[in-house]
PDB file of N, CA and C in Angstrom:
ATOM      1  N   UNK A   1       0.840  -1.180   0.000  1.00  0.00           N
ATOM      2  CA  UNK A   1       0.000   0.000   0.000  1.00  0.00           C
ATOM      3  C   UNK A   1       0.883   1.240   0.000  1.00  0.00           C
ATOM      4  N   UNK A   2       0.414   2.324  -0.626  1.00  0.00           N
ATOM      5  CA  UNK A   2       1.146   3.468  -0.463  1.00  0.00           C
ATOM      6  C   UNK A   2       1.247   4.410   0.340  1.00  0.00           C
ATOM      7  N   UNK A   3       2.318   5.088   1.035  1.00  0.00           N
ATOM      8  CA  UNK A   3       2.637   5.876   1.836  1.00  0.00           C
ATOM      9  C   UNK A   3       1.240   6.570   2.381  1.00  0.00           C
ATOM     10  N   UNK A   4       1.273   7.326   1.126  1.00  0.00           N
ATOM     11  CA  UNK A   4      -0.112   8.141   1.217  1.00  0.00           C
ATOM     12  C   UNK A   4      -1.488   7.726   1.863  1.00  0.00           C
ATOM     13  N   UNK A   5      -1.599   6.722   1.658  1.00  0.00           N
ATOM     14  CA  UNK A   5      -2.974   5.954   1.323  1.00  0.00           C
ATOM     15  C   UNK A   5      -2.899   5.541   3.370  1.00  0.00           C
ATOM     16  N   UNK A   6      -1.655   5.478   3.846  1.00  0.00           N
ATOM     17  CA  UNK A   6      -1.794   5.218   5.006  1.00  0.00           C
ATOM     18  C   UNK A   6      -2.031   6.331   6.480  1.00  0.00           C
ATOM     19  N   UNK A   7      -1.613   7.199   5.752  1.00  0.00           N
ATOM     20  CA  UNK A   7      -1.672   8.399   6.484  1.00  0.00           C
ATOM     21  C   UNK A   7      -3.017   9.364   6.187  1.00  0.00           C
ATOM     22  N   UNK A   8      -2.747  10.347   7.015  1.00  0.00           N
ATOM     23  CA  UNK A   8      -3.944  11.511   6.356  1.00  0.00           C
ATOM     24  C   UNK A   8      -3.035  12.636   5.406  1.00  0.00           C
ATOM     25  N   UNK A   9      -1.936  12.244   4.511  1.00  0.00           N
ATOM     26  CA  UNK A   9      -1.653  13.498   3.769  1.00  0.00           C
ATOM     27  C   UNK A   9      -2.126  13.248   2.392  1.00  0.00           C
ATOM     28  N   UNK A  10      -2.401  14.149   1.807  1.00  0.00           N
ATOM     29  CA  UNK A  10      -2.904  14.039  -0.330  1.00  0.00           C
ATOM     30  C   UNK A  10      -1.718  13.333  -0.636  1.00  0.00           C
ATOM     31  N   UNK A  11      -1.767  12.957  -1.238  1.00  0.00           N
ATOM     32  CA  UNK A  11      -0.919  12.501  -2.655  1.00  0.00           C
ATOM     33  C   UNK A  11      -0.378  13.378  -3.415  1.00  0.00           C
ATOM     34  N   UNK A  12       1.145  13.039  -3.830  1.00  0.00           N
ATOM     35  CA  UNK A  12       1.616  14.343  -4.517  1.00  0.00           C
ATOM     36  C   UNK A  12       0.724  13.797  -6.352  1.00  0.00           C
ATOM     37  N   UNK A  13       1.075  14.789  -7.120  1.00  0.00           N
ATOM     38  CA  UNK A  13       0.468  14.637  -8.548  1.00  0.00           C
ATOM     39  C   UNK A  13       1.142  13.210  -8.792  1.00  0.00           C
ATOM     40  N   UNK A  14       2.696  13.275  -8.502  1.00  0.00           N
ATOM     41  CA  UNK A  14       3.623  12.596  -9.109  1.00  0.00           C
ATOM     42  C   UNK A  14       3.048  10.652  -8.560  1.00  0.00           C
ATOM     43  N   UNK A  15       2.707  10.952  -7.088  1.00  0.00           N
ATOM     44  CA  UNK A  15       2.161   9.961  -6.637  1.00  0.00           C
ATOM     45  C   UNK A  15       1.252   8.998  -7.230  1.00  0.00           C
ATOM     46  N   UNK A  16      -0.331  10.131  -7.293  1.00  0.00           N
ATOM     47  CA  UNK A  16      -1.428   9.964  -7.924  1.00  0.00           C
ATOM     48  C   UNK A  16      -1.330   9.340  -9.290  1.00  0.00           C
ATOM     49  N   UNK A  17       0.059   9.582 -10.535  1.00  0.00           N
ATOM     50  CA  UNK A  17       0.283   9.156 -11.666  1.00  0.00           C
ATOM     51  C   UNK A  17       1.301   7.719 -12.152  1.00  0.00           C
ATOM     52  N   UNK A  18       1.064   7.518 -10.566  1.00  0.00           N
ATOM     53  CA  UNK A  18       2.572   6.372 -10.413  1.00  0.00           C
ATOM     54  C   UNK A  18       1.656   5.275  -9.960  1.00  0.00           C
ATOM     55  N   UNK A  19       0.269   5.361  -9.249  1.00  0.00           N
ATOM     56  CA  UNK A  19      -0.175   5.005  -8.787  1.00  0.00           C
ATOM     57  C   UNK A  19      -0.630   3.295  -9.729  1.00  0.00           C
ATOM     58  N   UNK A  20      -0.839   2.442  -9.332  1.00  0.00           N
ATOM     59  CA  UNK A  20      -1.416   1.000 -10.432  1.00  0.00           C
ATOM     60  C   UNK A  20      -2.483   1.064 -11.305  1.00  0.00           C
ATOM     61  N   UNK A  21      -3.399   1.918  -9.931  1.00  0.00           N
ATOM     62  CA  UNK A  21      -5.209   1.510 -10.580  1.00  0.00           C
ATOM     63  C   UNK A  21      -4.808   2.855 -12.020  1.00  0.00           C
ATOM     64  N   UNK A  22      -4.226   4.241 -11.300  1.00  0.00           N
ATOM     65  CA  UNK A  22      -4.309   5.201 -11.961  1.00  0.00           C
ATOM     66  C   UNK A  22      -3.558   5.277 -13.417  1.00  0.00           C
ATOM     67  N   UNK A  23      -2.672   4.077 -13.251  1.00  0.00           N
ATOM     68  CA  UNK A  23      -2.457   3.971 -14.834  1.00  0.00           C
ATOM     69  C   UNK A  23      -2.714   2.945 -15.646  1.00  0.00           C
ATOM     70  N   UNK A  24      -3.534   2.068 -15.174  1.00  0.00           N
ATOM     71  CA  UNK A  24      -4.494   1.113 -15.811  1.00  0.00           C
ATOM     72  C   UNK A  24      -5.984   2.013 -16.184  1.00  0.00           C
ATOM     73  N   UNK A  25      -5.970   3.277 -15.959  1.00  0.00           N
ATOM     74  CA  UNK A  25      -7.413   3.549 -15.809  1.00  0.00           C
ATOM     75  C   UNK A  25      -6.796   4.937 -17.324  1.00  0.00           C
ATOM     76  N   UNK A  26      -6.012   5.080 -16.952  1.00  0.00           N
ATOM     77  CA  UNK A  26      -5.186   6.216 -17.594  1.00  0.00           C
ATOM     78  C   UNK A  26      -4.868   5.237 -19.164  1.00  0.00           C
ATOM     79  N   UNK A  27      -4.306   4.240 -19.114  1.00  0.00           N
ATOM     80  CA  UNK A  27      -3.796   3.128 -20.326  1.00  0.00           C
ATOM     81  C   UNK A  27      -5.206   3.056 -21.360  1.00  0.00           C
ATOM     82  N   UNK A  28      -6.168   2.984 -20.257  1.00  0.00           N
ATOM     83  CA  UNK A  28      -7.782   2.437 -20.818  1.00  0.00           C
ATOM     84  C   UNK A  28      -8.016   3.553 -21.618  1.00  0.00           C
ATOM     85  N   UNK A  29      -7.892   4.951 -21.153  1.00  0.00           N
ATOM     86  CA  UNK A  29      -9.003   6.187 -21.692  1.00  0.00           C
ATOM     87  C   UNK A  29      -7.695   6.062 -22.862  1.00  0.00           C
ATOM     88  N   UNK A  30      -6.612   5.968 -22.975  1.00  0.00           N
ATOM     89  CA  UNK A  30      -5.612   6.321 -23.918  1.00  0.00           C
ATOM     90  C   UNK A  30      -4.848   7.687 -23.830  1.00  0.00           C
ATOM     91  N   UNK A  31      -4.796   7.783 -22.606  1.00  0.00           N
ATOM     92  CA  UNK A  31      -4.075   8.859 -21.668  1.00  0.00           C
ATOM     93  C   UNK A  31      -2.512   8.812 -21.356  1.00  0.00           C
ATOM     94  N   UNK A  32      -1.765   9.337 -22.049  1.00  0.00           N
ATOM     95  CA  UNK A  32      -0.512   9.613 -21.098  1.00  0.00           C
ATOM     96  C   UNK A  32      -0.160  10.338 -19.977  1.00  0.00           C
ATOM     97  N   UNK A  33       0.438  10.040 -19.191  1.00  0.00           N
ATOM     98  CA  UNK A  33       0.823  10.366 -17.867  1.00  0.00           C
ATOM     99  C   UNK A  33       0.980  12.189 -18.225  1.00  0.00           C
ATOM    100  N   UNK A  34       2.613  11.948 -19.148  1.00  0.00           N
ATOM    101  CA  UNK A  34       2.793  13.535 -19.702  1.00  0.00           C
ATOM    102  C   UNK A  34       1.954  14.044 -20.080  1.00  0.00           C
ATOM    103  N   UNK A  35       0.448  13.504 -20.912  1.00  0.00           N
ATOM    104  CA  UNK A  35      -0.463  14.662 -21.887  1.00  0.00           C
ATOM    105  C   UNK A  35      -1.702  14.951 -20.212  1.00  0.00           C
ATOM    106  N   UNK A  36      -1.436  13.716 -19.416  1.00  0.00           N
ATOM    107  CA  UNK A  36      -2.109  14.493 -18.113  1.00  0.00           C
ATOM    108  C   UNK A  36      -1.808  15.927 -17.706  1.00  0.00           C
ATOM    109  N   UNK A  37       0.019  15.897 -17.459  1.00  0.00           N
ATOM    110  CA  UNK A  37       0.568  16.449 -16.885  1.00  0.00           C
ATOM    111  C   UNK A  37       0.249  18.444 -17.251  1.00  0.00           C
ATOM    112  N   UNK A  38       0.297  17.894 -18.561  1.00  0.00           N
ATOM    113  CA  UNK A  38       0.212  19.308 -19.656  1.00  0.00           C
ATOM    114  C   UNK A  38      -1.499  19.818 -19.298  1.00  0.00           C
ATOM    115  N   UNK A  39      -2.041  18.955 -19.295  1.00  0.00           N
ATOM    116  CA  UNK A  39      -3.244  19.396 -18.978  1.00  0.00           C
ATOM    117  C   UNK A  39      -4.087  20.367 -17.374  1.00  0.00           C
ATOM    118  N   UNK A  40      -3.194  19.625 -16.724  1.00  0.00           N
ATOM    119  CA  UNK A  40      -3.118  20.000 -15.484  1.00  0.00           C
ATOM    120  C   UNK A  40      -2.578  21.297 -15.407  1.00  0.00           C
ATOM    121  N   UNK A  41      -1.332  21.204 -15.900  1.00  0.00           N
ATOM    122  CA  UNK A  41      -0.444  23.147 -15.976  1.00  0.00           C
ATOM    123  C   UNK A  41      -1.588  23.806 -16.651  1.00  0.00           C
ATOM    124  N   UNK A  42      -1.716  23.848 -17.741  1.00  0.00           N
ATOM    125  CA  UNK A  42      -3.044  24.760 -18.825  1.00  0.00           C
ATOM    126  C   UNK A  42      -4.082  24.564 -17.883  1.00  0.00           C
ATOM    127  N   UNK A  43      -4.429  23.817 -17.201  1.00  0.00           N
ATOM    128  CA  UNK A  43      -5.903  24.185 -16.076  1.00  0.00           C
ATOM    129  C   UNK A  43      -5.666  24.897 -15.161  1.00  0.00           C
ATOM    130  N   UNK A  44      -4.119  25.050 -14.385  1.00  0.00           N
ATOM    131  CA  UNK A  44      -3.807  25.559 -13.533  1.00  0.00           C
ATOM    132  C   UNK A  44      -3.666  27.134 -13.847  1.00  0.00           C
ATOM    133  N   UNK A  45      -3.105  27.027 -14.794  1.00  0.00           N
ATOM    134  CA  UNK A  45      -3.083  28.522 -15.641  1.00  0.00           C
ATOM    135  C   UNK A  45      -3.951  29.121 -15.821  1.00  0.00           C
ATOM    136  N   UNK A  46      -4.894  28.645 -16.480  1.00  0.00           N
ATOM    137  CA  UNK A  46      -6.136  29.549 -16.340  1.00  0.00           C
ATOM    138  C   UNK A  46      -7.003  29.923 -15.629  1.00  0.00           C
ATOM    139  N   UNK A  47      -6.748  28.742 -14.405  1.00  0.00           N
ATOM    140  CA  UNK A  47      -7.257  29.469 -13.178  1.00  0.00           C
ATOM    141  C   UNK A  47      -6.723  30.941 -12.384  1.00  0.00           C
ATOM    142  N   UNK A  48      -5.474  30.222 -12.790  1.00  0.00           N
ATOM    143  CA  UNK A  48      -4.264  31.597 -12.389  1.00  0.00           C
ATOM    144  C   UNK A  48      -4.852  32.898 -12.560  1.00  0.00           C
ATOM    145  N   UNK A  49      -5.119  33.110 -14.170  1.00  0.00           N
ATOM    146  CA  UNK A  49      -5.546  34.134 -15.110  1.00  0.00           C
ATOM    147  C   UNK A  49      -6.959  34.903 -14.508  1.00  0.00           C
ATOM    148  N   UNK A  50      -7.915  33.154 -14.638  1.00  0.00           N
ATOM    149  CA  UNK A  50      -9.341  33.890 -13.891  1.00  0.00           C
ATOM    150  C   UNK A  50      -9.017  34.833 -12.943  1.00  0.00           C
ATOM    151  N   UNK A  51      -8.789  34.392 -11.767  1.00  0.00           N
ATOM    152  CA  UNK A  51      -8.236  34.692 -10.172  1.00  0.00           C
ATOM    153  C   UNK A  51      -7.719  36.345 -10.856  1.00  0.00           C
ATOM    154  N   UNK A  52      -6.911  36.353 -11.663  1.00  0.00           N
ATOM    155  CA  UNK A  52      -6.286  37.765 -11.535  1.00  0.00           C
ATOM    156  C   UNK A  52      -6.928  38.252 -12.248  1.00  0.00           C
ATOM    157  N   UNK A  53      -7.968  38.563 -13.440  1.00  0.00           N
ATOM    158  CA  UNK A  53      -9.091  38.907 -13.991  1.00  0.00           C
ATOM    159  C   UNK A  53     -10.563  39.190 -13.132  1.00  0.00           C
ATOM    160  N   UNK A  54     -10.791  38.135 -11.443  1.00  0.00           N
ATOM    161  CA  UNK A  54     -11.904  38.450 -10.783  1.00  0.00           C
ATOM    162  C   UNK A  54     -11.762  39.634  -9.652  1.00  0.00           C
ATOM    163  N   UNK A  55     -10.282  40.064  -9.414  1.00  0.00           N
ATOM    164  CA  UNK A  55     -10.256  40.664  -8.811  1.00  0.00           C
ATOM    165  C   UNK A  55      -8.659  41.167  -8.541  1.00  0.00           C
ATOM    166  N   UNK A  56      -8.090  42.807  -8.169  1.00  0.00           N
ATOM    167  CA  UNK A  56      -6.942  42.660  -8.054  1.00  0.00           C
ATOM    168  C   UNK A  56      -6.457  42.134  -6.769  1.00  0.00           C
ATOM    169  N   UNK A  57      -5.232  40.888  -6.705  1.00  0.00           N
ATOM    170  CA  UNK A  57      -4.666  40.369  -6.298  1.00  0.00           C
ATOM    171  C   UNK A  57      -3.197  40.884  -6.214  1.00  0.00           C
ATOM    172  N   UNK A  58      -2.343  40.754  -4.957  1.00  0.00           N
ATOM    173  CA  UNK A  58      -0.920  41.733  -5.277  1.00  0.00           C
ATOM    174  C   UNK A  58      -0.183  40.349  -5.721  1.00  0.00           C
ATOM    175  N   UNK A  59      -0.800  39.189  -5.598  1.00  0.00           N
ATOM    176  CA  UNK A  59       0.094  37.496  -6.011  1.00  0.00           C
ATOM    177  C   UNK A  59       0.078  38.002  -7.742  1.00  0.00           C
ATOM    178  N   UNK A  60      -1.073  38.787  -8.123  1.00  0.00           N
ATOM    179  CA  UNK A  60      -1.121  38.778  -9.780  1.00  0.00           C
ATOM    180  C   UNK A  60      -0.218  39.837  -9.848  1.00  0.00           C
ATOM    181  N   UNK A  61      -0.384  40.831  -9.499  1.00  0.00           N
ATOM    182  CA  UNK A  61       0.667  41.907  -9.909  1.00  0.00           C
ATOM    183  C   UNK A  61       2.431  41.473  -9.948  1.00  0.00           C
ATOM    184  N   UNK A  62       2.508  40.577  -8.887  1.00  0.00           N
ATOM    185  CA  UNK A  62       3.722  40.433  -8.640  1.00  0.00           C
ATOM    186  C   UNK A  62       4.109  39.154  -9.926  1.00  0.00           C
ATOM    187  N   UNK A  63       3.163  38.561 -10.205  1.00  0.00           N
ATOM    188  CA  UNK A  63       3.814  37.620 -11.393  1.00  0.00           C
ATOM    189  C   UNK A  63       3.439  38.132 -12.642  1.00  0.00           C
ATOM    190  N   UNK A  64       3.105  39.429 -12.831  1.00  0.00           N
ATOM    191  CA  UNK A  64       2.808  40.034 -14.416  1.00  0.00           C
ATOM    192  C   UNK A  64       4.185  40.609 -14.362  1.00  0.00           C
TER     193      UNK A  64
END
């Protein structure tokens, strides 16, 4: 069993993609780990974007 799975902490991404079920389930849809990975940054990003578009933030100013 995994570290994670025994404790109360999340799972890192890297975890979650290393994981058995998660890349038998990942193999099935015809998913790569990397085209996950990419997907995840571009979701993260545009949340980024929203967030500094809903309101000014000094976290946005400081990374423009």
């Amino acid at each position: 069993m995994r570290r994670w799975m025994l404790c109360e902490t999340e799972p890192s991404i890297e975890e979650l993609l290393s994981d058995e079920i998660m890349v038998l389930v990942m193999r099935r849809s015809g998913v790569s780990a990397e085209e996950l990975r990419a997907m995840l940054r571009r979701t993260a990003s545009r949340i980024a974007r929203r967030s500094c578009t809903e309101g000014a933030n000094a976290t946005c100013a400081a990374s423009a």
